[in-house]
Protein backbone atom coordinates (compact mmCIF):
# COMPACT_ATOMS: atom_id res chain seq x y z
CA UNK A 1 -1.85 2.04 24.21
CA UNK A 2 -3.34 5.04 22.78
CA UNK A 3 -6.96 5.93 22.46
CA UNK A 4 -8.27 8.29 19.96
CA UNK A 5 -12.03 9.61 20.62
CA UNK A 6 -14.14 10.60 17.42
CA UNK A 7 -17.00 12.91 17.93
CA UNK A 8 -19.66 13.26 15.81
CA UNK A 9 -19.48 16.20 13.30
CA UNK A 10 -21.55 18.25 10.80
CA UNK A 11 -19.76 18.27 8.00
CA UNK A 12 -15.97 18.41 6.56
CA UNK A 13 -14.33 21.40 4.85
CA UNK A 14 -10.26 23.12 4.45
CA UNK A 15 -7.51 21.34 2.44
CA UNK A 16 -4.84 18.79 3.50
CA UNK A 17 -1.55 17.40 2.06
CA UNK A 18 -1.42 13.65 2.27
CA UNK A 19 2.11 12.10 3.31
CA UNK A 20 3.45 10.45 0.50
CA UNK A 21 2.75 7.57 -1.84
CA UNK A 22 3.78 4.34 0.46
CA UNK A 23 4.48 2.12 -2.34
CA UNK A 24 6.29 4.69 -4.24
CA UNK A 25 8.05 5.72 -1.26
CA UNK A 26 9.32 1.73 -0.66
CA UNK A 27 10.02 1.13 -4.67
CA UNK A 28 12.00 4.83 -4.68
CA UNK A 29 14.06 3.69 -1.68
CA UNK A 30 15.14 0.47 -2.72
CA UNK A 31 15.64 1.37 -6.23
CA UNK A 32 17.69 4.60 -5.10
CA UNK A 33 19.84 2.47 -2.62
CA UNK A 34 20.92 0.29 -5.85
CA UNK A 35 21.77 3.19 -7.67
CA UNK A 36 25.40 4.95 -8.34
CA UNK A 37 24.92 8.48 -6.94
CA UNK A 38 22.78 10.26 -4.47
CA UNK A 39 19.08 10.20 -4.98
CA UNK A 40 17.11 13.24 -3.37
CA UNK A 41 13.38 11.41 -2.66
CA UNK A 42 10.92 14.76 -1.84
CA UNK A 43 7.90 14.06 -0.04
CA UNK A 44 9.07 10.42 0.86
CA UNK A 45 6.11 8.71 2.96
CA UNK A 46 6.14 9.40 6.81
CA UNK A 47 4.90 5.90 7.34
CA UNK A 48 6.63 3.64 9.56
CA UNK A 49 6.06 0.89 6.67
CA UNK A 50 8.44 3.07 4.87
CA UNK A 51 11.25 3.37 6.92
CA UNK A 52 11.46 0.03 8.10
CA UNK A 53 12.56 0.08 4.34
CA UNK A 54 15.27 2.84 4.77
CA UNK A 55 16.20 0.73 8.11
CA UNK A 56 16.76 -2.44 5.84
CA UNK A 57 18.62 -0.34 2.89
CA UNK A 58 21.06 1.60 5.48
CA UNK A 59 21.44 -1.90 7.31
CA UNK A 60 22.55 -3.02 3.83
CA UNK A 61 25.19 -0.28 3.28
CA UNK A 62 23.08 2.55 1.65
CA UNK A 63 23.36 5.80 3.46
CA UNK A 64 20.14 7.62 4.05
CA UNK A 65 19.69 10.95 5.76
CA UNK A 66 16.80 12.49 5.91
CA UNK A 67 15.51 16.00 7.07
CA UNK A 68 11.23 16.66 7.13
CA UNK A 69 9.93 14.74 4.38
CA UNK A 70 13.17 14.85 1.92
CA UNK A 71 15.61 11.45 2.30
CA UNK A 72 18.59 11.69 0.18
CA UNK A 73 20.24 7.97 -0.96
CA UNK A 74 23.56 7.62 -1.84
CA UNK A 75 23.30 4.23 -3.53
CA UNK A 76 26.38 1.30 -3.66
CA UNK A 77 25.58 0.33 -7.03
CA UNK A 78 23.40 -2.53 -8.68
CA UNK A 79 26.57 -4.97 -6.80
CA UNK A 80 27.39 -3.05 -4.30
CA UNK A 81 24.99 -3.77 -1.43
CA UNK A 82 26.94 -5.50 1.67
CA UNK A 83 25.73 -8.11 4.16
CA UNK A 84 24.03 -6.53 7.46
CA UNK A 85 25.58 -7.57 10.70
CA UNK A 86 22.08 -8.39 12.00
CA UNK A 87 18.83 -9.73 10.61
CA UNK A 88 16.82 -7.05 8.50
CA UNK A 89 13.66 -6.12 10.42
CA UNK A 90 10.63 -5.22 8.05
CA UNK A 91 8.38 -4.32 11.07
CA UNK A 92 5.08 -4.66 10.18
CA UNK A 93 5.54 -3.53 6.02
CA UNK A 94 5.12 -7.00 3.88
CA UNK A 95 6.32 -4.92 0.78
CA UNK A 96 8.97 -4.60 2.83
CA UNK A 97 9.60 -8.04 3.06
CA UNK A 98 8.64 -9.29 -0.49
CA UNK A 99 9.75 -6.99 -2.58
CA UNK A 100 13.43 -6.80 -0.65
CA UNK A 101 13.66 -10.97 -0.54
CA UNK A 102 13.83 -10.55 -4.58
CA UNK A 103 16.46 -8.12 -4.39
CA UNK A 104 18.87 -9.79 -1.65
CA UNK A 105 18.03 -13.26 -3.80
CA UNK A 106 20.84 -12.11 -6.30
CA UNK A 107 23.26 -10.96 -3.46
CA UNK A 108 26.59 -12.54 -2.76
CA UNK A 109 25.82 -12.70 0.70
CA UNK A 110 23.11 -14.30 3.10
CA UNK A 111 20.74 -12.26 4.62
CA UNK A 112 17.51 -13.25 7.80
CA UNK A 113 14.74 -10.86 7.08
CA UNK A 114 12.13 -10.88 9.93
CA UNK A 115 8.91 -8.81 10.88
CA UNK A 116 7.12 -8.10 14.03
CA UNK A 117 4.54 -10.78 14.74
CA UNK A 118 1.94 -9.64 12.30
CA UNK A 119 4.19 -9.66 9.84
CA UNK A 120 5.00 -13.36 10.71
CA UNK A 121 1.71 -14.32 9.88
CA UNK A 122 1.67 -13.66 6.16
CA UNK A 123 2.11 -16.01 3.32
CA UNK A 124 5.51 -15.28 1.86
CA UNK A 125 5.22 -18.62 -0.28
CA UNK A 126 3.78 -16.69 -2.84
CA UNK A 127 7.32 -14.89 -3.34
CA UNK A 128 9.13 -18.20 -2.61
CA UNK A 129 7.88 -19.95 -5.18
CA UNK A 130 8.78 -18.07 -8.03
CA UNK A 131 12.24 -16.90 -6.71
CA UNK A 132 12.83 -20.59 -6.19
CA UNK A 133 12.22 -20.92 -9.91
CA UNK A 134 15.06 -18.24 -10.72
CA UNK A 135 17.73 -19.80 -8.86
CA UNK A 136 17.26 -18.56 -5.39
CA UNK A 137 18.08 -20.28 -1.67
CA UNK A 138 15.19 -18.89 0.31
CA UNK A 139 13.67 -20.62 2.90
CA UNK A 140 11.20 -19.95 5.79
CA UNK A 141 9.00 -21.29 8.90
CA UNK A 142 6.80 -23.44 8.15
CA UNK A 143 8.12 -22.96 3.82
CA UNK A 144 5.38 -20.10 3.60
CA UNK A 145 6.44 -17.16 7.27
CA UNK A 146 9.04 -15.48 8.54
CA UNK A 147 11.59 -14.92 9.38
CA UNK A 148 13.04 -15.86 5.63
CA UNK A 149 16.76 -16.60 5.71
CA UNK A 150 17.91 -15.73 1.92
CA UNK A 151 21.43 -17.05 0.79
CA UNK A 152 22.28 -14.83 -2.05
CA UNK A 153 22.59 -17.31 -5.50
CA UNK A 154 23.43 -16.82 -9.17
CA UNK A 155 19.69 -16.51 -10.57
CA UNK A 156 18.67 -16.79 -14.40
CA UNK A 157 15.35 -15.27 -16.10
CA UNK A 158 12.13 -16.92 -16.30
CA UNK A 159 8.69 -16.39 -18.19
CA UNK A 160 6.34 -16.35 -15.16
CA UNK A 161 2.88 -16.49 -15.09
CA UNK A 162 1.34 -15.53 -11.97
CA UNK A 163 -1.35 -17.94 -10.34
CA UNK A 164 -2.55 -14.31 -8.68
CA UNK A 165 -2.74 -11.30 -9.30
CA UNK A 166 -0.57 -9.30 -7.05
CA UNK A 167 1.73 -6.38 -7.40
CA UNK A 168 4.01 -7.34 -4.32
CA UNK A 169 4.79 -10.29 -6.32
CA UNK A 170 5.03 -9.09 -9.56
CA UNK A 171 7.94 -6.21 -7.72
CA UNK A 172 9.54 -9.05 -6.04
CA UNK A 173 10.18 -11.05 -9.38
CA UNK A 174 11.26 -8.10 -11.52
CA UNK A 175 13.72 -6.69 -9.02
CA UNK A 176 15.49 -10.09 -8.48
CA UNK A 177 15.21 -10.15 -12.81
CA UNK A 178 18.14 -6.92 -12.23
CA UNK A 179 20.44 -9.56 -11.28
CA UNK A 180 19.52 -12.49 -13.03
CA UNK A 181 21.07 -13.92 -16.08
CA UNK A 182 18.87 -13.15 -19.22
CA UNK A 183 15.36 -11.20 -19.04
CA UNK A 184 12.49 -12.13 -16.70
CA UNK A 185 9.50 -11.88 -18.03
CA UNK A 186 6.03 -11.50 -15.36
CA UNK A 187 2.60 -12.07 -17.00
CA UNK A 188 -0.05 -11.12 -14.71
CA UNK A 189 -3.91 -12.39 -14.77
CA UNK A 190 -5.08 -9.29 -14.61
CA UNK A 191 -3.92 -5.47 -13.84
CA UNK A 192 -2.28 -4.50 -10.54
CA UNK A 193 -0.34 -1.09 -9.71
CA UNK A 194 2.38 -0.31 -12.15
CA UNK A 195 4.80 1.84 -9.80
CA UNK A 196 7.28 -0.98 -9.75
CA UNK A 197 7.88 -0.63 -13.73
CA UNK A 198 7.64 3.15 -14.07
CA UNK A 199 10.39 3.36 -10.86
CA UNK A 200 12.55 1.34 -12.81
CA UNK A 201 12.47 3.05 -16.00
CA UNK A 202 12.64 6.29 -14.32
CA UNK A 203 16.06 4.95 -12.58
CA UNK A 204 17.27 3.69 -16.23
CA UNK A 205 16.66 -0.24 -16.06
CA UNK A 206 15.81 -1.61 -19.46
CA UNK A 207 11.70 -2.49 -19.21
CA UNK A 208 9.44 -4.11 -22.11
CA UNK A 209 5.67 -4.04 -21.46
CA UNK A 210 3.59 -6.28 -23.93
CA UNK A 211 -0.13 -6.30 -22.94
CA UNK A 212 -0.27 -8.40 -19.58
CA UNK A 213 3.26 -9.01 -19.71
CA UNK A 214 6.35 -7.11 -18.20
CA UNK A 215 9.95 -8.21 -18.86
CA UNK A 216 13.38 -6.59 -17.26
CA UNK A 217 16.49 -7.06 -18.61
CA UNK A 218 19.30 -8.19 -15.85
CA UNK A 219 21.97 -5.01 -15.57
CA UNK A 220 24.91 -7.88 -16.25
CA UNK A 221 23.39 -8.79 -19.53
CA UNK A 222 24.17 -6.14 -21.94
CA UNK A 223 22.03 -3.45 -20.54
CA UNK A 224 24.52 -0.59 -21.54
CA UNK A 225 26.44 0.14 -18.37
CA UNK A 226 24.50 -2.30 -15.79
CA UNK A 227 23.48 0.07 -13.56
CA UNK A 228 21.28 2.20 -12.23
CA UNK A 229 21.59 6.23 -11.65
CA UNK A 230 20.70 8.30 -8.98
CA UNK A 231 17.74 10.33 -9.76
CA UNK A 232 15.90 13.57 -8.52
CA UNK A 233 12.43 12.75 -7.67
CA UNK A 234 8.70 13.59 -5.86
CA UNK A 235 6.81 11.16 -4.36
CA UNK A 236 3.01 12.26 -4.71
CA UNK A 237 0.43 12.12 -2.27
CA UNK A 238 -0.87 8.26 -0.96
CA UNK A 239 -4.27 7.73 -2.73
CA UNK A 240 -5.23 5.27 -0.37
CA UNK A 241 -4.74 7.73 2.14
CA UNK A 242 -7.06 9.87 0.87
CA UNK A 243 -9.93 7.85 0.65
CA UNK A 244 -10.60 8.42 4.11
CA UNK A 245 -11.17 12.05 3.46
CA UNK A 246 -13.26 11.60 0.37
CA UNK A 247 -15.03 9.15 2.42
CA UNK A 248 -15.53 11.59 5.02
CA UNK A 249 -16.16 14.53 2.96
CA UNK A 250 -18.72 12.22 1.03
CA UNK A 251 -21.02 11.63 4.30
CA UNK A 252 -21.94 15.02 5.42
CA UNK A 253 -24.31 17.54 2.68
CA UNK A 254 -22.64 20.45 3.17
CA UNK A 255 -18.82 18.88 3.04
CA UNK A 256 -16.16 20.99 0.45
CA UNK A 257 -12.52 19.07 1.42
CA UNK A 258 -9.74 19.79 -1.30
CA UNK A 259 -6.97 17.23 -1.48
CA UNK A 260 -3.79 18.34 -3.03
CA UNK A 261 -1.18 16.65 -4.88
CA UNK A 262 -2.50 12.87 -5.23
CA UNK A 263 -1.03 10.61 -6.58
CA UNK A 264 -3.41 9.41 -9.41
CA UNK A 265 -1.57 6.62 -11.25
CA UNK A 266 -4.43 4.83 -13.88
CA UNK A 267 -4.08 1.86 -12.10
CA UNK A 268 -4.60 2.38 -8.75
CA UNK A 269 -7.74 5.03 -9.49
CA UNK A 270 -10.35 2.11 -9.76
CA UNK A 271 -11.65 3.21 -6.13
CA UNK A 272 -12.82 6.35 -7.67
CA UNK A 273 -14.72 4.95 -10.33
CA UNK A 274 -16.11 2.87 -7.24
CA UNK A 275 -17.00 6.14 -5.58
CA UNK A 276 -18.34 7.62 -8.62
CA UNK A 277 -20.53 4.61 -9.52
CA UNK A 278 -21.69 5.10 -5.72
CA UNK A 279 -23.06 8.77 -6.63
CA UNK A 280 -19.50 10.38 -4.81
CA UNK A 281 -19.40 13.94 -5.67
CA UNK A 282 -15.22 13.76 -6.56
CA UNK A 283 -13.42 16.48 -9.34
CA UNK A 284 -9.92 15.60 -10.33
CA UNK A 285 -8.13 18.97 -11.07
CA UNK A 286 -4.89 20.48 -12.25
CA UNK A 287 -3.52 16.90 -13.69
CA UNK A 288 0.00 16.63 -14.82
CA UNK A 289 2.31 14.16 -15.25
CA UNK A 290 5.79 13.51 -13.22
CA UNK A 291 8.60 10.81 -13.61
CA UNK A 292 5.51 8.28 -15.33
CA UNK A 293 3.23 9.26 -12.67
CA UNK A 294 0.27 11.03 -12.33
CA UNK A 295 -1.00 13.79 -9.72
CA UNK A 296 -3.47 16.34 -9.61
CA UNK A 297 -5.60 17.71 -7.02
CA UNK A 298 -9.71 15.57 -5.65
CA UNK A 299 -12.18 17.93 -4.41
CA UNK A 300 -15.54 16.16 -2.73
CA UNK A 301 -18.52 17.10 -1.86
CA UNK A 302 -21.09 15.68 0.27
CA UNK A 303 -23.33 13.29 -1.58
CA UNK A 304 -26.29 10.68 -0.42
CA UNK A 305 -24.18 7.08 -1.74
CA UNK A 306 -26.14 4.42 -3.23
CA UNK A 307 -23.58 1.74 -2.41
CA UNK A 308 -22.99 -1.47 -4.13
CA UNK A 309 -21.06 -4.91 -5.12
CA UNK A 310 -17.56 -4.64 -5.38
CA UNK A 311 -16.27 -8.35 -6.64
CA UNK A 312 -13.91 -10.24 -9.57
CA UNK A 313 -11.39 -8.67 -11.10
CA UNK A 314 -11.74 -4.93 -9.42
CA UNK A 315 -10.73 -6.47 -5.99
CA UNK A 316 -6.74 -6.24 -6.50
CA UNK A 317 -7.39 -2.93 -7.82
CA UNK A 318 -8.63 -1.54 -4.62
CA UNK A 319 -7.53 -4.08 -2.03
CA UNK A 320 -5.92 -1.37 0.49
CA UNK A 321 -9.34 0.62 0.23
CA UNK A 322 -12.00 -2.16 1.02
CA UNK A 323 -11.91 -0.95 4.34
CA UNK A 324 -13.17 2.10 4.14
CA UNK A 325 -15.98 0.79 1.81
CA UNK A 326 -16.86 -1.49 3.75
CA UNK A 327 -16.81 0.55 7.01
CA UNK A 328 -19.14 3.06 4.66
CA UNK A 329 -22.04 0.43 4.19
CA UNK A 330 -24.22 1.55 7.08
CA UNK A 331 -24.49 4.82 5.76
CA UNK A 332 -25.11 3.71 1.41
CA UNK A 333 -28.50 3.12 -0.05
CA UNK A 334 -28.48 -0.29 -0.62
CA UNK A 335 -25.10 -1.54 1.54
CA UNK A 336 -22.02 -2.59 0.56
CA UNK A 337 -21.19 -6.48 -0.74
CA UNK A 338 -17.47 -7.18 -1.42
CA UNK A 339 -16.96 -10.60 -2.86
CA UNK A 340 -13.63 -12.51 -3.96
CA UNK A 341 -11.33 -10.59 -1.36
CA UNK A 342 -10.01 -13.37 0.94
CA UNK A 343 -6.92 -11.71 0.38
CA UNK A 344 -8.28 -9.55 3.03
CA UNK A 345 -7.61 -12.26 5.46
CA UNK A 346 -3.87 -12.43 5.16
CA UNK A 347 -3.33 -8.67 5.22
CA UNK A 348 -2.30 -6.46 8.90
CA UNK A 349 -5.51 -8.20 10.35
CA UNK A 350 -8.29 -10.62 9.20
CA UNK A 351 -9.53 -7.44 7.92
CA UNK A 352 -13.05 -9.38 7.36
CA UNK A 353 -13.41 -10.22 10.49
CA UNK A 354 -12.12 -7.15 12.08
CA UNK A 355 -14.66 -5.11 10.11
CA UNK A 356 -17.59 -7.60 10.81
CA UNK A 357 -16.66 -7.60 14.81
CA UNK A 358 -16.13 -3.88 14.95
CA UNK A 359 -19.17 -2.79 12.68
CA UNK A 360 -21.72 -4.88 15.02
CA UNK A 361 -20.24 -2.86 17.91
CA UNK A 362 -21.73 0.00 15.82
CA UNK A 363 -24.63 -1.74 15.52
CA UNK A 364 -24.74 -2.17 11.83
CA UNK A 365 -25.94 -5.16 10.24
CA UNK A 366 -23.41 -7.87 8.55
CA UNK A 367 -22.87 -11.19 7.41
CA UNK A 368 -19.37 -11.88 7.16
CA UNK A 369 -18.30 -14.94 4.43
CA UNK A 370 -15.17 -16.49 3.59
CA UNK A 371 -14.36 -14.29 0.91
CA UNK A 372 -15.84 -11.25 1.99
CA UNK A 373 -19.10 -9.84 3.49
CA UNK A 374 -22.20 -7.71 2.88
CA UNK A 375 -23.38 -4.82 5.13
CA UNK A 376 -26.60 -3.64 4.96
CA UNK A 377 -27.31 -0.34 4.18
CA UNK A 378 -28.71 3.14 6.35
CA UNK A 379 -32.46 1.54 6.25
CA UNK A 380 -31.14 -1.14 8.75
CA UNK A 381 -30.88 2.16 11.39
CA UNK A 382 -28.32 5.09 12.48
CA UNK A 383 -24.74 3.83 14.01
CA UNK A 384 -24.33 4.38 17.26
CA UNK A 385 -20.70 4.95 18.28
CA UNK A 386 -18.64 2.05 20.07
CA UNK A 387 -15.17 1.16 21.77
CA UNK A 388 -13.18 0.05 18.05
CA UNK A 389 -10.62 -2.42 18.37
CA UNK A 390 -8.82 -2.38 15.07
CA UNK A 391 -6.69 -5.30 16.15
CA UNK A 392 -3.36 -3.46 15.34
CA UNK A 393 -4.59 -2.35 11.95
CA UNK A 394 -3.92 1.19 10.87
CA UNK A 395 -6.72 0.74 8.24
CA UNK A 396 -9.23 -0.34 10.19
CA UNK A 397 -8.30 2.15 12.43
CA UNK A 398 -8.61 5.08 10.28
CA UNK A 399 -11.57 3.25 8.18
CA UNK A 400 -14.01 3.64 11.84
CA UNK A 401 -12.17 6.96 12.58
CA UNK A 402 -14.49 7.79 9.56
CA UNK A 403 -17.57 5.90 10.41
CA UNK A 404 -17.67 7.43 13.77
CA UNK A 405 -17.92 10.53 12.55
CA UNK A 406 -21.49 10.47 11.51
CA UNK A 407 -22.63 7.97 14.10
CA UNK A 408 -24.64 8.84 17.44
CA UNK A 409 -22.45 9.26 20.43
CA UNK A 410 -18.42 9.46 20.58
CA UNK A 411 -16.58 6.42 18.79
CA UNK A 412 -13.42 5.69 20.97
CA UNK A 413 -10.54 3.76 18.78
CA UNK A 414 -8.34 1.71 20.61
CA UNK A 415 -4.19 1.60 19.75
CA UNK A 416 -5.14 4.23 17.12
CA UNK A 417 -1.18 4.41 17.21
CA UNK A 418 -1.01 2.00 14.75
CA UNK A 419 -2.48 4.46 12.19
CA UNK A 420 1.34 5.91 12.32
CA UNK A 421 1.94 2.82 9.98
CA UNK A 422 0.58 4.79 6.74
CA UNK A 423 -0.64 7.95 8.46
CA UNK A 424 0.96 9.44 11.48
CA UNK A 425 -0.66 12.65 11.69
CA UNK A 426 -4.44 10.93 10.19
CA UNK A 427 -6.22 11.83 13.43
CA UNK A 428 -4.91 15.66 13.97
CA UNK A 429 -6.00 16.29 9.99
CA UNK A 430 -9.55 14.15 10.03
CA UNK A 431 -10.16 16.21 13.42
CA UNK A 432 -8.65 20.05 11.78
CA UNK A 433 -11.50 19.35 8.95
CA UNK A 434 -14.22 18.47 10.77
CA UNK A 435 -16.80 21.01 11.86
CA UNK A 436 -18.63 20.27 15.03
């Protein structure tokens, strides 16, 4: 088990490339493995979420090479996927999971889809449910883990409306909508990422967006030819990635970090309007537009953060990033409360109580709550740095790779190996920007 040791440092400056977009990368895969043709897929994530999804598509008859960061797909078709010999392993990636149980619901074939154990912790009823509506044979341990055995069933459209708001699910409805009968309709409670929608468009699936509502035509029910075509395509850099490095760059005065080529899709940039309403010195620059998505370039700053109460409808908007924030209380004005984000308790980790466990090793004051917790801010004294256990977590992980940086005394993260699930090569950049 791998340790990492963080030493404290001055300030950040240079420029780094961030691997790309991990829920691009999984959406690209999938969608490019159901397509006729060969798909070239540049900048494809180096996460290991990822390629448990290539794993899964070549298991299912897709063939996938790939050379540096470029995978090429040559897709079977919208029909053409084939039963795998052996059960599909999703490793530790629940889109993954989700999102491929409402494609393989419209197979002709039956399919076990298992995880490694953290995996087969997480609720899964909450893709069940609605695929049950459509038609599909899924079931699981306990009706709600895996491993999910999936018997492939003629499915028909449905108008759902989502109990929660959640992009997984939304992805995991609309793809099994490709081979339903009819169009499938999501309405979601509020806004969640939109890379599921824009991917399919951009691979020629016939989409209608009406306010909250989303709707996919299946590709046997007069959608021109019923299929999808290989496309040509960049994955841009993970934003959620590089909130560790604004986070960084954002502790230190005399910090100047350029990030190039993020990915900086409308609605996944709510964490930078969190950063900016927390005094974050952040530029976007160079902004274009590519295949419905949008990149440009952050540069940061160091600024003095004021902190604040992230809660209600912003959670789902910057779920994968509460980490960080929170992990960034000790060293904000007034703290950090998040509130309405027991979804953080079903993710890698308890992520609540991981980051109330490993922030008292740093000495920082918290109260943890069911939904959240609030961490008091720099006026409750410096962080001293502590043995992290980030309880298999690559977030928490890299979240107290950050926090150690400013603290008194090294900061030793344990299994920091599991940071390879997002971000293999986090701990070589984080330690090639830091000045010491």
């Amino acid at each position: 088990m791998k340790k990492e040791t963080i030493r404290p440092a001055k300030y950040l400056t240079g420029a780094v490339e961030l691997p790309g977009d991990k829920s691009i990368s999984h959406r690209y895969a999938m969608l490019a493995a159901l397509a006729e043709g060969t798909s070239e897929l540049r900048n494809f994530s180096a996460a290991a979420d990822c390629h448990s999804t290539l794993g899964c598509m070549s298991a299912l008859g897709a063939e996938v090479k790939t050379v540096k960061d470029t995978v090429r797909v040559t897709g079977r078709g919208a029909h053409g996927l084939r039963s795998s010999w052996r059960a599909l392993d999703a490793g530790n990636s629940g889109t993954t999971m989700r999102l491929l149980a409402g494609i393989l619901a419209g197979q002709s074939f039956s399919t076990k889809l298992t995880g490694d154990d953290s995996l087969q912790k997480r609720p899964m009823k909450r893709v069940i449910a609605p695929l049950r509506e459509m038609g599909a044979d899924i079931r699981g341990r306990e009706d709600n883990f895996a491993p999910l055995e999936i018997h492939g069933a003629e499915l028909r459209g449905i108008d759902y409306q989502m109990p929660m708001a959640s992009a997984q699910v939304k992805s995991a409805v609309l793809l099994a909508g490709l081979f339903a009968e009819g169009v499938t309709g999501v309405t979601e409670p509020a806004p969640t990422r939109d890379h599921t929608e824009l991917a399919l468009e951009e691979f020629g699936a016939s989409i209608e967006k009406s306010g909250q509502t989303i709707r996919v035509r299946g590709l046997g029910a007069g959608n021109g030819s019923g299929q999808l075509l290989a496309k040509s395509l960049d994955v841009p850099g993970d934003l959620s990635s590089a909130v560790f490095f604004l986070a960084a760059a954002s502790l230190f005065p005399d910090s100047n970090v350029l990030i190039h080529n993020v990915g900086l899709n409308p609605t996944r940039t709510a964490i930078l309007d969190v950063f900016a309403e927390m005094g974050a010195a952040i530029q976007m620059l160079g902004l274009k537009s590519s295949q419905g998505e949008i990149v440009g370039d952050l540069a940061v700053k160091g600024a003095s953060l004021k902190g604040g109460v992230i809660a209600g409808e912003r959670i789902p908007l910057v779920i994968d990033e509460l980490p960080m924030l929170a992990a960034l209380g000790p060293y904000t004005e007034e703290g950090i409360e998040i509130r309405d984000a027991a979804e953080l308790r079903v993710k890698e980790s308890d992520r609540i109580a991981a980051l109330a466990e490993n922030l008292r090793r740093m000495d920082a004051k918290v109260e943890e709550r069911p939904d959240g917790l609030q961490v008091a801010g720099r006026v409750a004294g410096k962080l001293r740095g502590a043995e992290i256990d980030p309880r298999g977590d690559h977030r928490i992980a890299m979240a107290f790779a950050v926090a150690g940086l400013a603290a008194e005394g090294n900061t030793v993260i344990r299994d920091a190996n599991c940071a390879g699930v997002s971000f293999p090569a986090f701990f070589s950049e984080l330690n090639r920007l830091a000045e010491r």
